[in-house]
PDB file of N, CA and C in Angstrom:
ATOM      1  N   UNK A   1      20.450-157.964 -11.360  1.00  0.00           N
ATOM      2  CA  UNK A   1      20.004-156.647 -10.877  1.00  0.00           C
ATOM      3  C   UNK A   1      20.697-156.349  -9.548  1.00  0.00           C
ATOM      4  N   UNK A   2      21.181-155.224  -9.180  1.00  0.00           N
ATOM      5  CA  UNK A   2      21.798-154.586  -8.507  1.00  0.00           C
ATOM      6  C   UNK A   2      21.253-153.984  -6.999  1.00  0.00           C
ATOM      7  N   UNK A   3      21.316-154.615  -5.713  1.00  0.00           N
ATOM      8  CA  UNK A   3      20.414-153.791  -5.107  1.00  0.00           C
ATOM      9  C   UNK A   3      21.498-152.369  -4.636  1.00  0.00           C
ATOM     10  N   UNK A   4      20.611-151.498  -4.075  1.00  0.00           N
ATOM     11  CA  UNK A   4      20.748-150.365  -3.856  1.00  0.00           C
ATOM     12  C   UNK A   4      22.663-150.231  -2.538  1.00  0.00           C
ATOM     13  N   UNK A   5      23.270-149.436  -3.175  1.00  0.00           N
ATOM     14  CA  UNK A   5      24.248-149.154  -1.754  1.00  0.00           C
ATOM     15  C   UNK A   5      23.798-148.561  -0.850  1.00  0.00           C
ATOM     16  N   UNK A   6      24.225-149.013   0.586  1.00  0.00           N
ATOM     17  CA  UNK A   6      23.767-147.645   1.173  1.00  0.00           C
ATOM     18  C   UNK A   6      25.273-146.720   1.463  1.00  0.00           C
ATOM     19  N   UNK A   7      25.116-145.315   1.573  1.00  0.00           N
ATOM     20  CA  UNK A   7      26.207-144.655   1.936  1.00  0.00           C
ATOM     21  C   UNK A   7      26.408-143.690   2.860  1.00  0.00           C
ATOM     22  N   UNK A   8      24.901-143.619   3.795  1.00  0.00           N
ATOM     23  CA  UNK A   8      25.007-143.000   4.667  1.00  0.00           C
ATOM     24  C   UNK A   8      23.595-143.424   5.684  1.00  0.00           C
ATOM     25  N   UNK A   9      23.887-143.793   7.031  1.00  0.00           N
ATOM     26  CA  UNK A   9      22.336-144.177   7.457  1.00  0.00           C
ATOM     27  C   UNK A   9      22.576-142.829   8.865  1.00  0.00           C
ATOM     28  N   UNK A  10      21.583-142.271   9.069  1.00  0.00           N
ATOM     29  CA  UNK A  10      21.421-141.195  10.474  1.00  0.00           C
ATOM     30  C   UNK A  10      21.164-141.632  11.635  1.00  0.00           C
ATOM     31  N   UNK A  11      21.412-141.761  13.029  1.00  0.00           N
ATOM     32  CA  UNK A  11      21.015-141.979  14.228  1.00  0.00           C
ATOM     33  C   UNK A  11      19.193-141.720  13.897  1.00  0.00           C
ATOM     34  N   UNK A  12      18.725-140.844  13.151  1.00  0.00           N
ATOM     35  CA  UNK A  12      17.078-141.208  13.095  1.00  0.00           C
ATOM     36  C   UNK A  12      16.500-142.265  12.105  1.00  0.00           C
ATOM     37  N   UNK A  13      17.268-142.321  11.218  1.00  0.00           N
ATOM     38  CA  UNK A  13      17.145-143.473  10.600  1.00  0.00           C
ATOM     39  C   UNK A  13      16.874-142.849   9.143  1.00  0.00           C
ATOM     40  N   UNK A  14      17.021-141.958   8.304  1.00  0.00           N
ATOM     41  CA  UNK A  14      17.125-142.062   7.241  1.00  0.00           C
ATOM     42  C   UNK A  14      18.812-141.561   6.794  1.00  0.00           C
ATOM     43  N   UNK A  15      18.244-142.175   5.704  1.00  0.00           N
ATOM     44  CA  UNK A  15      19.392-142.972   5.012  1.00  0.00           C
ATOM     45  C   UNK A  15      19.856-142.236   3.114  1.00  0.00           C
ATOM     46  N   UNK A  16      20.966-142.327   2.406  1.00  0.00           N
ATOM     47  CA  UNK A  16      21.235-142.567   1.122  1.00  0.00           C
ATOM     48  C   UNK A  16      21.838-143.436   1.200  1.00  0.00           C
ATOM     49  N   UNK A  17      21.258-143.845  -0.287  1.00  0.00           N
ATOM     50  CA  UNK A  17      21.781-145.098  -1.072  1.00  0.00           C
ATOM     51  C   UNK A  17      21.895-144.850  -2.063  1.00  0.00           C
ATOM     52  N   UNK A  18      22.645-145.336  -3.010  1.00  0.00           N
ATOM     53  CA  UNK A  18      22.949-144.895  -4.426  1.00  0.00           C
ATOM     54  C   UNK A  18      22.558-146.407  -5.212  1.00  0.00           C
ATOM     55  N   UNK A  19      21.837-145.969  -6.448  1.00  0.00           N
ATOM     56  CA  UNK A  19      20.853-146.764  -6.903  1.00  0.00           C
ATOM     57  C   UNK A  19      21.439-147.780  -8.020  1.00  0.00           C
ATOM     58  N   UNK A  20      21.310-148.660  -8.732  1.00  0.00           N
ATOM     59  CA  UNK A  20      22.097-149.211  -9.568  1.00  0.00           C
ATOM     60  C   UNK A  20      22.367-148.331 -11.041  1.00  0.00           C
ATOM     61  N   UNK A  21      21.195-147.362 -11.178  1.00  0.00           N
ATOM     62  CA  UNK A  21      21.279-146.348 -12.466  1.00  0.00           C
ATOM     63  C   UNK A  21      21.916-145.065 -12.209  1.00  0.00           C
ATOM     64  N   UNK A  22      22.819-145.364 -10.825  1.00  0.00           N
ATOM     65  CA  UNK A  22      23.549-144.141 -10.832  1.00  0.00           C
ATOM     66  C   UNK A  22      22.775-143.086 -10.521  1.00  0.00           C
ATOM     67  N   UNK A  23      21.544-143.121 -10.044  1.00  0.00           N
ATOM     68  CA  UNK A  23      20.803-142.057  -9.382  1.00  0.00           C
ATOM     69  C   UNK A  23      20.879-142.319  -7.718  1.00  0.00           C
ATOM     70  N   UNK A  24      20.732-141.610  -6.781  1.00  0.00           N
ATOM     71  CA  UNK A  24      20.669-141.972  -5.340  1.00  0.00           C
ATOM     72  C   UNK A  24      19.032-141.694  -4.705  1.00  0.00           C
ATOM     73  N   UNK A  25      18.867-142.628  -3.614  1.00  0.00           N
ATOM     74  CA  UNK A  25      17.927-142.462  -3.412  1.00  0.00           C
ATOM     75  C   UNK A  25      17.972-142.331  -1.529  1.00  0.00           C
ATOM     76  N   UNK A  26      17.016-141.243  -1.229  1.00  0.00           N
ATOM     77  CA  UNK A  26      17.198-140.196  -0.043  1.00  0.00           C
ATOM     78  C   UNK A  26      15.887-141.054   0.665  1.00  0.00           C
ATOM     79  N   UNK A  27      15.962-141.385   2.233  1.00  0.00           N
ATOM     80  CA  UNK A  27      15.026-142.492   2.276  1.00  0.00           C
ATOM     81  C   UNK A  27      14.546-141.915   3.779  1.00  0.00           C
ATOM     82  N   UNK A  28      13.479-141.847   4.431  1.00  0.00           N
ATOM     83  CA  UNK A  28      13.541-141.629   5.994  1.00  0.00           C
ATOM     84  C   UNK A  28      13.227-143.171   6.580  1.00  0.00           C
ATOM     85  N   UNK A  29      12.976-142.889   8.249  1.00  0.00           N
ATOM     86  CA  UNK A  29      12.861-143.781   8.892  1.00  0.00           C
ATOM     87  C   UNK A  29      11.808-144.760   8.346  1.00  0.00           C
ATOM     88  N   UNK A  30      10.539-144.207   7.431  1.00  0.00           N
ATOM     89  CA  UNK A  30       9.256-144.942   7.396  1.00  0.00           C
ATOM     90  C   UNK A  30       9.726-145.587   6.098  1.00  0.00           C
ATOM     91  N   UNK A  31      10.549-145.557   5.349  1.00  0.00           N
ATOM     92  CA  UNK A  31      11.107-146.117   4.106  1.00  0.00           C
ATOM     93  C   UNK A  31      10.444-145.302   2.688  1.00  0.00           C
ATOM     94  N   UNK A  32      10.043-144.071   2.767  1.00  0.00           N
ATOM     95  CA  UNK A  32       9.249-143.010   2.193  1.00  0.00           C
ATOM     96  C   UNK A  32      10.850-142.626   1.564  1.00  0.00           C
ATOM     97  N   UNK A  33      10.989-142.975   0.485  1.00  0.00           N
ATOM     98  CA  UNK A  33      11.677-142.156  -0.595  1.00  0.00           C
ATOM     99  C   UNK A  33      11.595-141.399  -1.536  1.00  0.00           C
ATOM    100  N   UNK A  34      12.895-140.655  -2.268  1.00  0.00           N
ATOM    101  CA  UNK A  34      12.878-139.954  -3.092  1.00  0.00           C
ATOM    102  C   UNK A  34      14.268-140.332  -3.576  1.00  0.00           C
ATOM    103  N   UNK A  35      13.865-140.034  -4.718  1.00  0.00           N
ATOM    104  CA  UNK A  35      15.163-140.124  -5.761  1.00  0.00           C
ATOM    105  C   UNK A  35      15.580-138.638  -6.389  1.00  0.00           C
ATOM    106  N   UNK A  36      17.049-138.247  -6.480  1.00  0.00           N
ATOM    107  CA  UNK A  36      17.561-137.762  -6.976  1.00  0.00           C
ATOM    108  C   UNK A  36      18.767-138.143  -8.223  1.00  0.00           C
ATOM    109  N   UNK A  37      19.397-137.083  -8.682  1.00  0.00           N
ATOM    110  CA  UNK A  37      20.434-137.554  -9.947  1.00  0.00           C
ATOM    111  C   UNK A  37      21.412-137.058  -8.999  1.00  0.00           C
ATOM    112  N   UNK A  38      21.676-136.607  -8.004  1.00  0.00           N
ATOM    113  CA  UNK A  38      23.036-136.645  -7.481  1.00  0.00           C
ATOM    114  C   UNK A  38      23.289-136.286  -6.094  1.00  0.00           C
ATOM    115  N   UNK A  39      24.620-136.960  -5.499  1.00  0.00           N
ATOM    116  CA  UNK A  39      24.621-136.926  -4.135  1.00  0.00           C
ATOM    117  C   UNK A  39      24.933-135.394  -3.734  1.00  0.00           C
ATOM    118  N   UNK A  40      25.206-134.761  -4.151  1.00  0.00           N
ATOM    119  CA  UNK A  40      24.642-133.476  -4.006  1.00  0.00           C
ATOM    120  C   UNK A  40      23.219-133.083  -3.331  1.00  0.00           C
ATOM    121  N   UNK A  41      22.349-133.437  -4.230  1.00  0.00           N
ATOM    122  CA  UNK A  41      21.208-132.963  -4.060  1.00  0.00           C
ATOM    123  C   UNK A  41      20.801-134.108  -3.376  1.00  0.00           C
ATOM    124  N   UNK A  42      20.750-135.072  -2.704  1.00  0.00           N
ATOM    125  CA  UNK A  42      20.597-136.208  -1.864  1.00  0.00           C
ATOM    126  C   UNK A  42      20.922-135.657  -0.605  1.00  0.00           C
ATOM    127  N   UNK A  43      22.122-135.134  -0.422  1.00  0.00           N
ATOM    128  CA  UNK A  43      22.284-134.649   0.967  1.00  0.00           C
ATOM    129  C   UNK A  43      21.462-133.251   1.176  1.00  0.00           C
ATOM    130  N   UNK A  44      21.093-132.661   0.490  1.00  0.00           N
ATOM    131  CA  UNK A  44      20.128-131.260   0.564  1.00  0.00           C
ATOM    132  C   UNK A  44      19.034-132.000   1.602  1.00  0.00           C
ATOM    133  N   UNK A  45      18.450-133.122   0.743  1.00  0.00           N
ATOM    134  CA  UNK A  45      17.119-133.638   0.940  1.00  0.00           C
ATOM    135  C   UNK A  45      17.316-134.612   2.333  1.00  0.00           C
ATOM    136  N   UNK A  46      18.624-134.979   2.922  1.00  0.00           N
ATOM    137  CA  UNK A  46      18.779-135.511   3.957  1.00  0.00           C
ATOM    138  C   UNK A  46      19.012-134.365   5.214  1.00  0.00           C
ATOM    139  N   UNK A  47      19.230-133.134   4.806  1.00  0.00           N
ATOM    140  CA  UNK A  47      19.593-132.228   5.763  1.00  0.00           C
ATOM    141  C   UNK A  47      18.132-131.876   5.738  1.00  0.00           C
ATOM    142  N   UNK A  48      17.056-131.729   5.102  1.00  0.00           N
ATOM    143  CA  UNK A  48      15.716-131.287   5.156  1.00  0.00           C
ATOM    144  C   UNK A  48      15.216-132.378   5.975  1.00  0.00           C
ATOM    145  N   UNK A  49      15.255-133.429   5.864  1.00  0.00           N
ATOM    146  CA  UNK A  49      14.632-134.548   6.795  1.00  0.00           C
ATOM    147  C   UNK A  49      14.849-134.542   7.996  1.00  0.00           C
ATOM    148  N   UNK A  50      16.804-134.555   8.155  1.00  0.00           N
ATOM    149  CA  UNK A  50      17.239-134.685   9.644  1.00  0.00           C
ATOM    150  C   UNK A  50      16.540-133.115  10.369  1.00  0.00           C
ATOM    151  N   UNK A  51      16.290-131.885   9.958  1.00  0.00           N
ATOM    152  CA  UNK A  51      16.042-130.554  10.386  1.00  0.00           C
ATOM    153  C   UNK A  51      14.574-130.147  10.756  1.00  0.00           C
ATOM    154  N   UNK A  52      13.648-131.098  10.109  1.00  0.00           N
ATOM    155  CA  UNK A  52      12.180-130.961  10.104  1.00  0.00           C
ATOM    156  C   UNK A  52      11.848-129.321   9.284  1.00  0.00           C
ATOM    157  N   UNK A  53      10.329-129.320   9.908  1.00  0.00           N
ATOM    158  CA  UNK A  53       9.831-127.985   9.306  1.00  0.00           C
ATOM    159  C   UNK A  53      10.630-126.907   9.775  1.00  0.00           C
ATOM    160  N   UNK A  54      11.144-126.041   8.865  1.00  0.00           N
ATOM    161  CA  UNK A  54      11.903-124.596   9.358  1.00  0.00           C
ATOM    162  C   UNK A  54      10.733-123.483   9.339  1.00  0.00           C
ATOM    163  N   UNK A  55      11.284-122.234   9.826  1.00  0.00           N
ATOM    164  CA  UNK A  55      10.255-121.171  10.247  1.00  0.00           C
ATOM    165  C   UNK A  55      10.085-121.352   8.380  1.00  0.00           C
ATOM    166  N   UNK A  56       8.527-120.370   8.550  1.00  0.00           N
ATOM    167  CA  UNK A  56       7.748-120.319   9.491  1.00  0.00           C
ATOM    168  C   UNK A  56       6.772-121.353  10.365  1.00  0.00           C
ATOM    169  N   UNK A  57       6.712-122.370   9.626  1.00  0.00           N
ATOM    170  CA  UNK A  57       5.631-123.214   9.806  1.00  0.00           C
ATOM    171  C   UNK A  57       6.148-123.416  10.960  1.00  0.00           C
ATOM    172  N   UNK A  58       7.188-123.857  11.640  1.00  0.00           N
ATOM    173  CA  UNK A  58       7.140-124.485  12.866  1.00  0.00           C
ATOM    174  C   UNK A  58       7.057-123.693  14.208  1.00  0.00           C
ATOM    175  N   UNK A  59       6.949-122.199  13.633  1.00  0.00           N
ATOM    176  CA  UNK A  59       6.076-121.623  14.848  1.00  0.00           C
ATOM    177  C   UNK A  59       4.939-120.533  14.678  1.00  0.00           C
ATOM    178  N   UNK A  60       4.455-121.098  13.768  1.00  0.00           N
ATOM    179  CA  UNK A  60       2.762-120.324  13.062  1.00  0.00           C
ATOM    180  C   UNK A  60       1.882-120.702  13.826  1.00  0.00           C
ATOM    181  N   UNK A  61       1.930-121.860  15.066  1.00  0.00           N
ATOM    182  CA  UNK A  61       0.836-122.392  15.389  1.00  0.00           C
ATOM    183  C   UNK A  61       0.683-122.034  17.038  1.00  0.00           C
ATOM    184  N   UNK A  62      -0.161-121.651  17.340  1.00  0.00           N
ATOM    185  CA  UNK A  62       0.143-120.489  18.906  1.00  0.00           C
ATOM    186  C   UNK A  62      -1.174-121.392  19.753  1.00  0.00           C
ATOM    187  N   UNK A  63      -1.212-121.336  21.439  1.00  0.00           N
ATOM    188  CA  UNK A  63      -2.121-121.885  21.546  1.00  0.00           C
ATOM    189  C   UNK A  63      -2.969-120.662  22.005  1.00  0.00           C
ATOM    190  N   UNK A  64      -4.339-120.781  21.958  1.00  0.00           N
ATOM    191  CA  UNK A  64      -5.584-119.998  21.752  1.00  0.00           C
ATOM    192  C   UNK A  64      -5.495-119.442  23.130  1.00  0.00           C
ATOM    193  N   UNK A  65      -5.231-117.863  23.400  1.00  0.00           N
ATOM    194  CA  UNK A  65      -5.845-117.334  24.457  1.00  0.00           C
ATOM    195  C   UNK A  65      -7.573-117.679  25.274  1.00  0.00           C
ATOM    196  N   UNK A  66      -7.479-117.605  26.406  1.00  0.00           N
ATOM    197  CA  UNK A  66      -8.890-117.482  26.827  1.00  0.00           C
ATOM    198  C   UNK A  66      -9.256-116.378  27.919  1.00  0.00           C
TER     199      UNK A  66
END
């Protein structure tokens, strides 16, 4: 059995690796993965990780007048 390549690790720490079934797998710092069928769509899911929440969520949250 084959362990995993890696082929890309980030200064934050997640990572692809490409899997022995030819699928890759998109990984963050906490070792919380996901698998995809291609490095294509592996790097989507690594640019979503390295970028965090995009609007709106990351500025929906206001602090409470008084």
């Amino acid at each position: 059995l084959m362990q995993p390549t890696l082929i890309t690790e980030t200064p934050r720490g997640n990572s692809i690796q490409r899997a022995d079934n030819g699928q890759f797998m998109v990984c963050d710092c906490h070792q919380v993965c996901k698998v995809t069928q291609s490095l294509y769509a592996a790097e989507r899911v690594m640019e979503q990780m390295e970028q965090g929440y995009q609007f709106p969520y990351s500025t929906a949250f206001h602090a409470k007048a008084e």
